[in-house]
N, C-alpha and C. Protein backbone atom coordinates (compact mmCIF):
# COMPACT_ATOMS: atom_id res chain seq x y z
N UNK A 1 -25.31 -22.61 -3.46
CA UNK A 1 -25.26 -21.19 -3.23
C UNK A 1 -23.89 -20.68 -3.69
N UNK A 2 -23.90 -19.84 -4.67
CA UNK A 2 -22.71 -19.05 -4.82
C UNK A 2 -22.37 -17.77 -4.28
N UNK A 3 -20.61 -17.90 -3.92
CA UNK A 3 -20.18 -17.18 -2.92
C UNK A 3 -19.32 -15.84 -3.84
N UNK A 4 -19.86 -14.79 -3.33
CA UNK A 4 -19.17 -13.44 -4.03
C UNK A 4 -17.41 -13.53 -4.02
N UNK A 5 -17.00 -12.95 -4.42
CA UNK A 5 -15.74 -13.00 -4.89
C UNK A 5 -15.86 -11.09 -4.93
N UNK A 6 -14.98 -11.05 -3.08
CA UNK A 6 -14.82 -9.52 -3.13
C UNK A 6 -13.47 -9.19 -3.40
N UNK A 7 -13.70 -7.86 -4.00
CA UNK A 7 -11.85 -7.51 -4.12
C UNK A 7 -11.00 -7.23 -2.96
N UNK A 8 -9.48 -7.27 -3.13
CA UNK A 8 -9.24 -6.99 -2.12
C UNK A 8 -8.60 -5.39 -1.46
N UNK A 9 -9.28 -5.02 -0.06
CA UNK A 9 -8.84 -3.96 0.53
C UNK A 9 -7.42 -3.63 0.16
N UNK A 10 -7.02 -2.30 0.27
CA UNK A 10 -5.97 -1.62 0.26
C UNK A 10 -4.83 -1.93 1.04
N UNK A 11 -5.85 -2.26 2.57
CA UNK A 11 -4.68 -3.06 3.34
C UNK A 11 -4.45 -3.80 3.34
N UNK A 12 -5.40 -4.99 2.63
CA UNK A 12 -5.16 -6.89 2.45
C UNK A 12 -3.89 -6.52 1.19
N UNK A 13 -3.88 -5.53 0.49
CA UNK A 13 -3.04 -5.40 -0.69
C UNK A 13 -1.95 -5.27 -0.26
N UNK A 14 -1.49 -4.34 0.96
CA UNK A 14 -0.11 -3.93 1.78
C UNK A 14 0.33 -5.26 2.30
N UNK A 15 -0.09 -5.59 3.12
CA UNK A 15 -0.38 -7.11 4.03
C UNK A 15 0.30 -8.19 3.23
N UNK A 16 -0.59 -8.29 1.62
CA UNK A 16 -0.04 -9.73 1.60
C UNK A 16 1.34 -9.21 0.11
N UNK A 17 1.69 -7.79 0.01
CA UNK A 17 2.33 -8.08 -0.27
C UNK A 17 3.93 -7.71 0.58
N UNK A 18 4.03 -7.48 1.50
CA UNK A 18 4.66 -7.04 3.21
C UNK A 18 4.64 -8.48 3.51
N UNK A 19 3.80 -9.43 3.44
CA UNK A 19 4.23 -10.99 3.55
C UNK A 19 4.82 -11.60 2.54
N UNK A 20 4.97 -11.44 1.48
CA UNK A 20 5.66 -12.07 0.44
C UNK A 20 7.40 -11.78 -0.20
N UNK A 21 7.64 -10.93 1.01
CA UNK A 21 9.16 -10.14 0.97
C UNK A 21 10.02 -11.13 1.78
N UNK A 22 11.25 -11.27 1.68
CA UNK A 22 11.80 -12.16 2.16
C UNK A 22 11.97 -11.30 3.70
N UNK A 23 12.31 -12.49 5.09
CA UNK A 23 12.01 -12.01 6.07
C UNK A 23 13.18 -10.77 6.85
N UNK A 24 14.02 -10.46 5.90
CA UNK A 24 15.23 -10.00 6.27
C UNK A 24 14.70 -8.52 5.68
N UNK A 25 13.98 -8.27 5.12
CA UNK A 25 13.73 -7.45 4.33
C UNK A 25 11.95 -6.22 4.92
N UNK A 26 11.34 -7.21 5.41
CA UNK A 26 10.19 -7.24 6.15
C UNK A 26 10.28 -5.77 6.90
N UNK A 27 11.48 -5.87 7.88
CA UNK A 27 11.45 -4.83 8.91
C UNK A 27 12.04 -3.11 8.20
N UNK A 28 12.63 -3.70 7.51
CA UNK A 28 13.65 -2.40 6.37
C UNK A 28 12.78 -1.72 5.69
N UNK A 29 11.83 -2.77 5.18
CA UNK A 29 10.72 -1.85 4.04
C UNK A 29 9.32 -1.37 5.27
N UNK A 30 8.99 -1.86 5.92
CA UNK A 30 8.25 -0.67 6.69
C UNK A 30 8.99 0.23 7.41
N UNK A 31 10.00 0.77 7.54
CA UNK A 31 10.81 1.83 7.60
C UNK A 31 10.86 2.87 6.77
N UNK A 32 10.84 2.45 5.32
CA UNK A 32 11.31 2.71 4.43
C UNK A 32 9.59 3.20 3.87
N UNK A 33 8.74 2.97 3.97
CA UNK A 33 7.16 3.30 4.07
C UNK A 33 7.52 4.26 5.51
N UNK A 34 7.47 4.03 6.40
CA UNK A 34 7.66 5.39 7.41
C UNK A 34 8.27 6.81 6.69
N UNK A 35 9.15 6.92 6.43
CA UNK A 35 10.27 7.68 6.19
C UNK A 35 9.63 7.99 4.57
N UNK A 36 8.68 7.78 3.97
CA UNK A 36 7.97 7.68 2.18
C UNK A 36 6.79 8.70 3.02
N UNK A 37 6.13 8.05 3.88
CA UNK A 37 4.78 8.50 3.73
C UNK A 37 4.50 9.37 4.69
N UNK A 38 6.06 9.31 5.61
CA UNK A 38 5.86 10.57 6.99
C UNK A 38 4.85 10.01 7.67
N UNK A 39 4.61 9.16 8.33
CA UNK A 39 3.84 8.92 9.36
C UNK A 39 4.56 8.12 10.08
N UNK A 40 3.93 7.91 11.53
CA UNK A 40 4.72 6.88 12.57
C UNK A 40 4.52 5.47 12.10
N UNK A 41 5.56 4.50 12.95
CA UNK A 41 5.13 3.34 12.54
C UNK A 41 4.13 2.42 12.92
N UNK A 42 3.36 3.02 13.98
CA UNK A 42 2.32 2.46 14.33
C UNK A 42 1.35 2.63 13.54
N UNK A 43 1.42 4.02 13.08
CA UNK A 43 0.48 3.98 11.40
C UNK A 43 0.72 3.09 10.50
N UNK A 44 1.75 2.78 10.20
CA UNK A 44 1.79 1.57 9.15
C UNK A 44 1.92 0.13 9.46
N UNK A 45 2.00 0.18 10.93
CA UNK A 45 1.36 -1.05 11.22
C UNK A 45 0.03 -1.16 11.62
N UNK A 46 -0.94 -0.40 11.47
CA UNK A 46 -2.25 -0.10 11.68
C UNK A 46 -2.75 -0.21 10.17
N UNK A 47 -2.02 0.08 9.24
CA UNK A 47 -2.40 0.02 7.67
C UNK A 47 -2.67 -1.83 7.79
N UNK A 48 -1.36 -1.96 7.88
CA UNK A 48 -1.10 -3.69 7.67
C UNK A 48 -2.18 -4.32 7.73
N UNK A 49 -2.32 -4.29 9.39
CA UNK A 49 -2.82 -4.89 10.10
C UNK A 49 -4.97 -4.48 10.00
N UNK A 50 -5.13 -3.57 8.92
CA UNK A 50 -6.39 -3.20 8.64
C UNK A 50 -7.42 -2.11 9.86
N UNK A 51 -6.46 -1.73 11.00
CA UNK A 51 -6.95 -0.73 11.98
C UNK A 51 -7.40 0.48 11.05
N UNK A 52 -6.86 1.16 10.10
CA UNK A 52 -7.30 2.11 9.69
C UNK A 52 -6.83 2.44 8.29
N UNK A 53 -8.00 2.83 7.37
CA UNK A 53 -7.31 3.14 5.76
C UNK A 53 -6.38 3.91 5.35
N UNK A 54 -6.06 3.54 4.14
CA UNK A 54 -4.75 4.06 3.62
C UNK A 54 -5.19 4.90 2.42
N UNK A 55 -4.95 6.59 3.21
CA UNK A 55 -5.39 7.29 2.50
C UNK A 55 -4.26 7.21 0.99
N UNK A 56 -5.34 7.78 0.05
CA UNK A 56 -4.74 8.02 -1.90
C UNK A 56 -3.54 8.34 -1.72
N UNK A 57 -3.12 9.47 -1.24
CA UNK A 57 -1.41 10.14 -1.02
C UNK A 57 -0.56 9.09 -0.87
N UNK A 58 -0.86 8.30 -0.06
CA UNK A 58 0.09 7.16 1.06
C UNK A 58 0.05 6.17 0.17
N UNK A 59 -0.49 5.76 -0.48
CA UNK A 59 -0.61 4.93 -1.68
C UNK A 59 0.25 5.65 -2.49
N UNK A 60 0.18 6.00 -3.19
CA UNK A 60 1.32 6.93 -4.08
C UNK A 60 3.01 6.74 -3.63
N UNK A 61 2.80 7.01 -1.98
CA UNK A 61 4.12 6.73 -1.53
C UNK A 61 4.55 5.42 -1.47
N UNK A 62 3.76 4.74 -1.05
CA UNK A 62 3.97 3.24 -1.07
C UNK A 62 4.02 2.51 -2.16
N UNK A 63 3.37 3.05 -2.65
CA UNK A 63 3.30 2.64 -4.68
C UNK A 63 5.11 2.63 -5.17
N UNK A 64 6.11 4.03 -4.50
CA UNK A 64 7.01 4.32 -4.71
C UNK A 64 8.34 3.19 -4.26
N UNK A 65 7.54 2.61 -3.02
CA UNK A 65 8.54 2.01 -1.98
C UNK A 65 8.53 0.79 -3.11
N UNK A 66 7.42 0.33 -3.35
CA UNK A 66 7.33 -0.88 -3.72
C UNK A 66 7.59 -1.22 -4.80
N UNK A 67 7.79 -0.28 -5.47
CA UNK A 67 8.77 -0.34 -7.17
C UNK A 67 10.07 -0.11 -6.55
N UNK A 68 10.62 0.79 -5.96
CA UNK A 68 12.06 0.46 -5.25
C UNK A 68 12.23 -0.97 -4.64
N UNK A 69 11.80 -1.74 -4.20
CA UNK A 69 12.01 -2.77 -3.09
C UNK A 69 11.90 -4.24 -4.14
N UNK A 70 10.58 -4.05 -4.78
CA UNK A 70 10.13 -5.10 -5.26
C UNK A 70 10.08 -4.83 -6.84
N UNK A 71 10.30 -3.98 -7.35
CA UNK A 71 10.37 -3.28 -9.17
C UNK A 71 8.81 -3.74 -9.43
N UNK A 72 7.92 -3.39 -8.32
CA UNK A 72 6.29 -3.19 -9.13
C UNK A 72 5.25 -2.72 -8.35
N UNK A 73 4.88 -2.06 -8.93
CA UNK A 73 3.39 -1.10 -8.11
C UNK A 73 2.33 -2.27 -7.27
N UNK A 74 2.10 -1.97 -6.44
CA UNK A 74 0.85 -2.49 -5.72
C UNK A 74 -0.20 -2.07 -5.88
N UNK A 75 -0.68 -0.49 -6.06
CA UNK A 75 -1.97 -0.24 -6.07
C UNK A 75 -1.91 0.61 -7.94
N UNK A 76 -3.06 0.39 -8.01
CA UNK A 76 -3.68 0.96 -9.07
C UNK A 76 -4.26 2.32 -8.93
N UNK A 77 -3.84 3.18 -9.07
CA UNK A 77 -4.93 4.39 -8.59
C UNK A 77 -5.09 5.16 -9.77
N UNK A 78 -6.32 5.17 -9.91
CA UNK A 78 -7.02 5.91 -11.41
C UNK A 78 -6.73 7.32 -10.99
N UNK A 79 -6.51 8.06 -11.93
CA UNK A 79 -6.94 9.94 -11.72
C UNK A 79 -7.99 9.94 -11.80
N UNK A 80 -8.78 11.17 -11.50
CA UNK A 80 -10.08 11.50 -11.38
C UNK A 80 -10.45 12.57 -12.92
N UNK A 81 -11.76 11.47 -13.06
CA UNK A 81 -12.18 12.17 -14.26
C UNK A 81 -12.17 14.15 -14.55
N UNK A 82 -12.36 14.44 -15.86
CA UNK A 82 -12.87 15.81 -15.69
C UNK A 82 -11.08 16.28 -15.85
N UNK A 83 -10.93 17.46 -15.64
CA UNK A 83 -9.65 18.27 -15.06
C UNK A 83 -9.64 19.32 -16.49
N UNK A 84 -9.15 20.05 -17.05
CA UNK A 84 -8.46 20.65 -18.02
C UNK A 84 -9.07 20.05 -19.11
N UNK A 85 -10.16 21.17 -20.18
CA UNK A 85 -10.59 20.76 -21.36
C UNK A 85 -9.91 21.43 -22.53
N UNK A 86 -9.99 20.79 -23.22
CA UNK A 86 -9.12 21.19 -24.56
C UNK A 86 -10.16 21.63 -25.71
């Protein structure tokens, strides 16, 4: 029987890369996501931890943290088709 190969959530994306920071660094950069995305930190430990999604905006911000912190984007976020025809 072959086993699917799902992608991973937005928050498995925060998560494992929030685990791969050295541990001195760990507590500074979800601060530093607080103070990006304006929310409390129980929100972004609720991201982490997969309690609740991480809306497009907050991605963007975190997208920001994580080229500051780590010099590379975590999420991918496409624009939305359509907009302004030429």
């Amino acid at each position: 029987m072959e086993q699917e190969i799902r992608p991973l959530t937005p928050n498995e994306i925060l998560r494992g890369w929030l685990d791969s920071l050295p541990r001195k660094d760990y507590n500074k950069t979800k601060h530093l996501l607080v103070d990006a995305c304006l929310v409390p930190l129980h929100t972004v430990n609720n991201w982490v931890y997969g309690n609740c999604s991480i809306r497009p905006a907050s991605q963007r911000d975190i997208n920001r943290v994580s080229l500051q912190v780590s010099g590379k984007e975590i999420f991918t976020i496409t624009k939305p088709e359509g907009g302004a025809k030429a």
